[in-house]
C-alpha atoms as a PDB file:
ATOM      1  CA  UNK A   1     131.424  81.252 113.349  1.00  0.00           C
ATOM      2  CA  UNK A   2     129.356  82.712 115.875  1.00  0.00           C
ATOM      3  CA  UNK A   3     125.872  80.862 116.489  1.00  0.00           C
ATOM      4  CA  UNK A   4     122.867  82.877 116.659  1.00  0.00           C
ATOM      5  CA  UNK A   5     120.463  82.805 119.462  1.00  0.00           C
ATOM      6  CA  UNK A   6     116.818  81.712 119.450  1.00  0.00           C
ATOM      7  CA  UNK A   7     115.817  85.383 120.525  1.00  0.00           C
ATOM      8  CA  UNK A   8     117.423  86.719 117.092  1.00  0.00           C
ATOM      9  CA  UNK A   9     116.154  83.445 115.145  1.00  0.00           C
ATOM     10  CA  UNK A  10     112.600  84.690 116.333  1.00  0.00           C
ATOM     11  CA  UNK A  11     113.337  88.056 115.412  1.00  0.00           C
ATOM     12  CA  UNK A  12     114.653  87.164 111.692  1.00  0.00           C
ATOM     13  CA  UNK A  13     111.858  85.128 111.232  1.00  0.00           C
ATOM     14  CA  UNK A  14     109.327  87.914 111.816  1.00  0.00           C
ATOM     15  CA  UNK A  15     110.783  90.163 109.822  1.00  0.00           C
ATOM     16  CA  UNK A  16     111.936  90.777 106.046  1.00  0.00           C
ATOM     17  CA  UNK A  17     115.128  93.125 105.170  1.00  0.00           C
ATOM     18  CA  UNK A  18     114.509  96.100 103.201  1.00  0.00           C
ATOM     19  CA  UNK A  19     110.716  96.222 103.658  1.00  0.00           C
ATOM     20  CA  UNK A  20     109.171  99.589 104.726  1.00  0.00           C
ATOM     21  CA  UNK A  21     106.262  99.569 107.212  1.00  0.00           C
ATOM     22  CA  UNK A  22     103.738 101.703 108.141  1.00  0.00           C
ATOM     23  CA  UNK A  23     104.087 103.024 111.896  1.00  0.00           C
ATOM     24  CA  UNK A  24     101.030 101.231 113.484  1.00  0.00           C
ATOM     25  CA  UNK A  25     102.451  98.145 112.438  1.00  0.00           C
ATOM     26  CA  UNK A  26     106.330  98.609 113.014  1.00  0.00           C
ATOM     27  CA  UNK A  27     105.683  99.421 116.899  1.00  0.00           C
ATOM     28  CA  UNK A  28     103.010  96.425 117.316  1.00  0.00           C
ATOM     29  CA  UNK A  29     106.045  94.247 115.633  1.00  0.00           C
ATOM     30  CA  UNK A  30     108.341  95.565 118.197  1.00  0.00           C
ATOM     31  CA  UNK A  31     105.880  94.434 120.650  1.00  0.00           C
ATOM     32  CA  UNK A  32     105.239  91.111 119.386  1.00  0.00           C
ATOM     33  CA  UNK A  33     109.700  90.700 119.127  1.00  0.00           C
ATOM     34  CA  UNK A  34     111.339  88.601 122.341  1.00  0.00           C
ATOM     35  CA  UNK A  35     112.777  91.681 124.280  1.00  0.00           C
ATOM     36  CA  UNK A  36     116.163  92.202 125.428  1.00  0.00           C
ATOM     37  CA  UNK A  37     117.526  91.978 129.275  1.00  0.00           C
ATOM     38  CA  UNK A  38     118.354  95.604 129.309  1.00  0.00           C
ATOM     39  CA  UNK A  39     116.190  98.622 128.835  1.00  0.00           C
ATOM     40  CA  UNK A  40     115.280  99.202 125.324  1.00  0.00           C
ATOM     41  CA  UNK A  41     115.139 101.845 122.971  1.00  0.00           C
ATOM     42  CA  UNK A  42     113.419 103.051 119.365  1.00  0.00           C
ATOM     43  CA  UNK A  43     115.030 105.535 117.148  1.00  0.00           C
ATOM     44  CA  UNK A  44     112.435 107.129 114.705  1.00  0.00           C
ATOM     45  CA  UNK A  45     113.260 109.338 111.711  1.00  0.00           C
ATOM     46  CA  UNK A  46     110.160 111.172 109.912  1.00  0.00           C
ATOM     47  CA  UNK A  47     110.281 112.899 106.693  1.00  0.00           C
ATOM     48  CA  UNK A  48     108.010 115.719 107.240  1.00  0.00           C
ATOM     49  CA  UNK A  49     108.443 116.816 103.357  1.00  0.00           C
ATOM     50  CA  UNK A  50     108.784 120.963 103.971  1.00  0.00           C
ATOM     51  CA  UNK A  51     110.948 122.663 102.272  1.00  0.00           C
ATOM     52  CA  UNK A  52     113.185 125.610 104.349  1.00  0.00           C
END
């Protein structure tokens, strides 16, 4: 089995699976997280609630 690296055992330890959070605090967690040694990027989906 593969062994995981400290930069994803610092990652897992900041965050929980399946929790929701608001977007202030998601991007100042992606902050916070080690970064990787390529350029980076953040997919965000927004439910605006209209209807068509």
């Amino acid at each position: 089995m593969a062994k995981i690296s400290k930069r994803m055992q610092a990652i897992r330890a900041k965050l929980t699976p399946g929790k929701f959070h608001p977007i202030e605090e998601a991007f100042e967690l992606l902050k916070e997280l080690p970064g990787a040694k390529f350029r980076e990027s953040v997919d965000v989906a927004v439910n605006l609630g209209v209807d068509p």
